[in-house]
N, C-alpha and C. Protein backbone atom coordinates (compact mmCIF):
# COMPACT_ATOMS: atom_id res chain seq x y z
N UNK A 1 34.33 -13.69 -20.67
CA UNK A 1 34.24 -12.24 -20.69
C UNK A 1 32.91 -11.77 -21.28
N UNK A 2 32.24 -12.41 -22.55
CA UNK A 2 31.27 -11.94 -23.12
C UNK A 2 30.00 -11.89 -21.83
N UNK A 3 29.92 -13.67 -21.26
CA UNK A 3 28.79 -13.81 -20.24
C UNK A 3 28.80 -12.39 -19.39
N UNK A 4 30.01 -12.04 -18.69
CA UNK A 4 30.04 -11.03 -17.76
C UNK A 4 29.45 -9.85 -18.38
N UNK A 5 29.87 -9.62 -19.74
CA UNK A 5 29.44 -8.53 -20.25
C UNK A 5 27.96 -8.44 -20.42
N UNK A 6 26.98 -9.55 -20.83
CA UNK A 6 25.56 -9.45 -21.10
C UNK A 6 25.18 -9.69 -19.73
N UNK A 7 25.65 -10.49 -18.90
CA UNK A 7 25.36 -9.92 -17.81
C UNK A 7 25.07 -8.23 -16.40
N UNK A 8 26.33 -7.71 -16.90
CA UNK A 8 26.28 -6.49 -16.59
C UNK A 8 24.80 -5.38 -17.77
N UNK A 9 24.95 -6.28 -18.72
CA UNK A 9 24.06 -5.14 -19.69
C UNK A 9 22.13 -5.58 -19.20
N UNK A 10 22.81 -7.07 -19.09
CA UNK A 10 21.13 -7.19 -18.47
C UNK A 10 20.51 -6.55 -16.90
N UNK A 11 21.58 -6.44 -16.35
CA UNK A 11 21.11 -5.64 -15.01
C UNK A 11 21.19 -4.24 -15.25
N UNK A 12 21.80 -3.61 -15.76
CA UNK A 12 21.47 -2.24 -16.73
C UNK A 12 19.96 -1.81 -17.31
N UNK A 13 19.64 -3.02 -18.04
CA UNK A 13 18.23 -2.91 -18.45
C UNK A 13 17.49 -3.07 -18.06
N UNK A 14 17.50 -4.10 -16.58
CA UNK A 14 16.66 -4.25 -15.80
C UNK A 14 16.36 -2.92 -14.94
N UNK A 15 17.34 -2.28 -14.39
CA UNK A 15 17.25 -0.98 -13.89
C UNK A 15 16.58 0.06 -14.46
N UNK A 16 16.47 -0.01 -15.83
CA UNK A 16 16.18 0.91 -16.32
C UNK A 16 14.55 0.55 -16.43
N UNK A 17 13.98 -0.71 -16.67
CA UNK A 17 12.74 -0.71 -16.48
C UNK A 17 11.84 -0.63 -15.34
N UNK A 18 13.21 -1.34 -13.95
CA UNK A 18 12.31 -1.11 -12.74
C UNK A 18 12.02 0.69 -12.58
N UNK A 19 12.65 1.20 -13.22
CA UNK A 19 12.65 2.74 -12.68
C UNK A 19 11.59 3.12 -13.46
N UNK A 20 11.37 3.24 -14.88
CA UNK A 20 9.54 2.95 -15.47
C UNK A 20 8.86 2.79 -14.87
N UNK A 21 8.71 1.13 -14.44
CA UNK A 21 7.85 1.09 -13.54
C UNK A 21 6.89 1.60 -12.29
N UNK A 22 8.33 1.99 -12.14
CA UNK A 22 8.23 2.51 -10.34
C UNK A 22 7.27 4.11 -11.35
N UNK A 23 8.17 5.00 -12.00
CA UNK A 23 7.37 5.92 -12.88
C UNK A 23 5.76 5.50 -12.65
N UNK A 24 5.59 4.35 -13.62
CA UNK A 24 4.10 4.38 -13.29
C UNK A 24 3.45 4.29 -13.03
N UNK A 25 3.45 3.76 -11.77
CA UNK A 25 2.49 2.71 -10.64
C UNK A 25 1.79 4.33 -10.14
N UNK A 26 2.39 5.29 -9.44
CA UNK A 26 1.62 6.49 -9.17
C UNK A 26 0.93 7.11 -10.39
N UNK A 27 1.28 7.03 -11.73
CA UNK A 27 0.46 7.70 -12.31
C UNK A 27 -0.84 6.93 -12.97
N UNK A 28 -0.63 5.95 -12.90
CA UNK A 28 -1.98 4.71 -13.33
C UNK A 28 -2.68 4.47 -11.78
N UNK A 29 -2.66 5.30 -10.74
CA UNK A 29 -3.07 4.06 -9.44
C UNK A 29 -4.44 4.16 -9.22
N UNK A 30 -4.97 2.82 -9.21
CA UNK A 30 -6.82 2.88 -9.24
C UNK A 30 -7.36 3.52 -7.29
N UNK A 31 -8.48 4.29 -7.94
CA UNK A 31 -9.38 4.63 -6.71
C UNK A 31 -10.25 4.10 -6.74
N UNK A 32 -10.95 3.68 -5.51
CA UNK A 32 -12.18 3.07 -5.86
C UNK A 32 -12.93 3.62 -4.63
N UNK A 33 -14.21 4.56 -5.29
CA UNK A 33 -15.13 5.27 -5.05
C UNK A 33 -16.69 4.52 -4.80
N UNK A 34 -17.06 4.33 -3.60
CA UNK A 34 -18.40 4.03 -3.09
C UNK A 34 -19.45 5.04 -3.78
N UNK A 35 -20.03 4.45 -4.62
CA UNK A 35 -21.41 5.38 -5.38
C UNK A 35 -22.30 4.39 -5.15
N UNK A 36 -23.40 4.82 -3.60
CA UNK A 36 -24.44 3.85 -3.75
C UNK A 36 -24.09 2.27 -3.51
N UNK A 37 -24.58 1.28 -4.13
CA UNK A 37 -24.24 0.50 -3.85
C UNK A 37 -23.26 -0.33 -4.79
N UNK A 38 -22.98 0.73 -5.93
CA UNK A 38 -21.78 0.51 -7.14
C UNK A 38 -20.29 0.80 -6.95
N UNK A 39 -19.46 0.33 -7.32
CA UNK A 39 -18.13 0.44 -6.97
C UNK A 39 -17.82 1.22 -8.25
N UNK A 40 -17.18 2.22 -8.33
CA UNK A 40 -17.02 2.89 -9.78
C UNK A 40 -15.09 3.20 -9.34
N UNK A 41 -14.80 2.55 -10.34
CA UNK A 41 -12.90 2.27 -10.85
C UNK A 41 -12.53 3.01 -11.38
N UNK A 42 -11.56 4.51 -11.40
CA UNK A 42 -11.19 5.32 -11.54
C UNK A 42 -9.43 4.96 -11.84
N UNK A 43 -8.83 6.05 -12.75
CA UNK A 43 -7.34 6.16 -12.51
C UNK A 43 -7.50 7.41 -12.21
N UNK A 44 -6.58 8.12 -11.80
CA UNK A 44 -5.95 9.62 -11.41
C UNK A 44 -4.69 10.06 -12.09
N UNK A 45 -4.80 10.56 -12.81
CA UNK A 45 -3.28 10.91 -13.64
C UNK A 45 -2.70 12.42 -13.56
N UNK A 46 -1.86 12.75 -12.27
CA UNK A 46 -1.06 13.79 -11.92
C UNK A 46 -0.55 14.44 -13.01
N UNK A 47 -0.75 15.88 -13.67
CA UNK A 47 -0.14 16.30 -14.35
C UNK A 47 1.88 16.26 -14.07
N UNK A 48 1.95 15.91 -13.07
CA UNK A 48 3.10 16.14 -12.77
C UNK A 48 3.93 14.72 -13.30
N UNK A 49 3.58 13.94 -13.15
CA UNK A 49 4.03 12.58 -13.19
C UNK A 49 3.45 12.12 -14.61
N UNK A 50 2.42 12.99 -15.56
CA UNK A 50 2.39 12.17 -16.92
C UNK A 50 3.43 12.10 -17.78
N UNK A 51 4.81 12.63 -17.61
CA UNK A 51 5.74 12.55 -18.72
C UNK A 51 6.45 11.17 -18.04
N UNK A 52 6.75 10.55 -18.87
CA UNK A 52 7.80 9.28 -18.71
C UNK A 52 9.44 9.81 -19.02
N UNK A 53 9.55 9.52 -17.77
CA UNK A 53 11.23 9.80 -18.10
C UNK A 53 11.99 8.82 -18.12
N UNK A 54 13.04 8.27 -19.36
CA UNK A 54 13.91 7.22 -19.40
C UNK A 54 15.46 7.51 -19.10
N UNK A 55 16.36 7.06 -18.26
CA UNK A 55 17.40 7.27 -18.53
C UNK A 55 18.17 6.92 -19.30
N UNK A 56 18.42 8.00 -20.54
CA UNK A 56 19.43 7.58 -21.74
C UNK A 56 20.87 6.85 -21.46
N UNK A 57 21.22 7.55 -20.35
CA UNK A 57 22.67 6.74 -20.01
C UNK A 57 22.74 5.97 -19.99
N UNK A 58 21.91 5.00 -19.26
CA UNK A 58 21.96 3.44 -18.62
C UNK A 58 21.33 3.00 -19.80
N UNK A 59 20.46 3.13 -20.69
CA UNK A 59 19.83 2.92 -21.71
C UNK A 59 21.30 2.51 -22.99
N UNK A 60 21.89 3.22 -23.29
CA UNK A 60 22.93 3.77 -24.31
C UNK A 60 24.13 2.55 -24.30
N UNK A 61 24.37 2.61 -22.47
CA UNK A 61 25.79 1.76 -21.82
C UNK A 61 25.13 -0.02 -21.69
N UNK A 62 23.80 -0.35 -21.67
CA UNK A 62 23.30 -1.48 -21.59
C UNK A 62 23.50 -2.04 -23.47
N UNK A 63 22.86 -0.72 -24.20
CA UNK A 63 23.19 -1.47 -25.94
C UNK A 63 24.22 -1.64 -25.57
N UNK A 64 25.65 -0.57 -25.25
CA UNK A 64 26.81 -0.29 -25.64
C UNK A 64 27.76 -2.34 -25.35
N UNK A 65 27.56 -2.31 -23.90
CA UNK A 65 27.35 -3.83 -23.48
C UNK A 65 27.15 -4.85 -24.21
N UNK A 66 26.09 -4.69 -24.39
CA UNK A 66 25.47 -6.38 -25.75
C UNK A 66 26.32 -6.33 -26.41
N UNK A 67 26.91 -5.23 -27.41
CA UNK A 67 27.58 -4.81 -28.66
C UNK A 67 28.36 -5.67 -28.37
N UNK A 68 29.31 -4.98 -27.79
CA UNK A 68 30.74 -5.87 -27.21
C UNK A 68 30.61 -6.94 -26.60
N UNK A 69 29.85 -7.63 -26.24
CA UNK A 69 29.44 -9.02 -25.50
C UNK A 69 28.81 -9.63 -26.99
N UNK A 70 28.33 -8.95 -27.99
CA UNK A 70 28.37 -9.82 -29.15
C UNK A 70 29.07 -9.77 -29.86
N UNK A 71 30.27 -9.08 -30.26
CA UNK A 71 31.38 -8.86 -30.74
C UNK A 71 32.35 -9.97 -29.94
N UNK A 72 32.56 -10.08 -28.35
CA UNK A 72 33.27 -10.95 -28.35
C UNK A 72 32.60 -12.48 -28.40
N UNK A 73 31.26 -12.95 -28.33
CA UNK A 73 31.18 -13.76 -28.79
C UNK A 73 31.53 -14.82 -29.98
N UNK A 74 31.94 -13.26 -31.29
CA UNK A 74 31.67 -13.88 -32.28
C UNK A 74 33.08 -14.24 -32.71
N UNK A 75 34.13 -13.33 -32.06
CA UNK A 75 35.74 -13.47 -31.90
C UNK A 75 36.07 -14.83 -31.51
N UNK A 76 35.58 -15.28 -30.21
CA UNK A 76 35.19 -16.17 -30.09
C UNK A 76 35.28 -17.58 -30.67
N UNK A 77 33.51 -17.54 -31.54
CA UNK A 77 33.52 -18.16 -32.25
C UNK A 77 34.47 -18.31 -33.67
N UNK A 78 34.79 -17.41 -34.07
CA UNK A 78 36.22 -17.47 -34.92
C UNK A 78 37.25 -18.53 -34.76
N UNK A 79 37.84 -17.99 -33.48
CA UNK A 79 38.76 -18.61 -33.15
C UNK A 79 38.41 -19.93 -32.76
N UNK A 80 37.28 -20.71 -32.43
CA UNK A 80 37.02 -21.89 -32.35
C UNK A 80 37.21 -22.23 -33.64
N UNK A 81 37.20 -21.78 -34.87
CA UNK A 81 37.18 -22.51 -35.76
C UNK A 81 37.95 -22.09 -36.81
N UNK A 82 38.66 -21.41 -36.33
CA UNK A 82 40.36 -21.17 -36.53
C UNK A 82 41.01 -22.56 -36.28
N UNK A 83 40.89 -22.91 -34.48
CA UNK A 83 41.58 -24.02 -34.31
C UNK A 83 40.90 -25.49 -34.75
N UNK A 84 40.25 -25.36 -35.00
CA UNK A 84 39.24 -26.64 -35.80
C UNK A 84 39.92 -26.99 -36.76
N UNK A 85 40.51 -25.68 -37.55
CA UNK A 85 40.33 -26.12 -39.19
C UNK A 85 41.87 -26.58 -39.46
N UNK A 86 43.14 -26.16 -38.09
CA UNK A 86 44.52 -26.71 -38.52
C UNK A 86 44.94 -28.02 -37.94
């Protein structure tokens, strides 16, 4: 149960960074401008697109996940050594 659980929390978090990402690839994206016989490397940064937006939800329910995927780990481990010790 725990695996499933850090599992579900790691694709949670993964989501939440591909969507960053994706965020910033348009607001970092290089131009590259012919000056002469110099190449001059530019970014362009859209007022529209400079705020980073994270989604708290998926953010919140991915900790929320681990929690309980380390909580039952550690139940778990208890009880392994619950039955160890009789």
């Amino acid at each position: 149960m725990q695996e499933f659980l850090a599992i579900i929390a790691s694709l949670l978090l993964a989501s939440c960074l591909v969507e960053i990402v994706m965020q910033l690839i348009p607001a970092v994206s290089e131009h590259i401008f012919q000056v002469g016989s110099f190449a001059e490397i530019g970014y362009v940064q859209d007022p529209a697109t400079s705020s980073l937006h994270i989604d708290l939800k998926t953010t919140v329910m991915a900790a929320f996940c681990y929690a309980v995927s380390a909580v039952f780990s550690y139940g778990a481990d208890l009880q392994q050594l619950s039955d160890e010790t009789i």
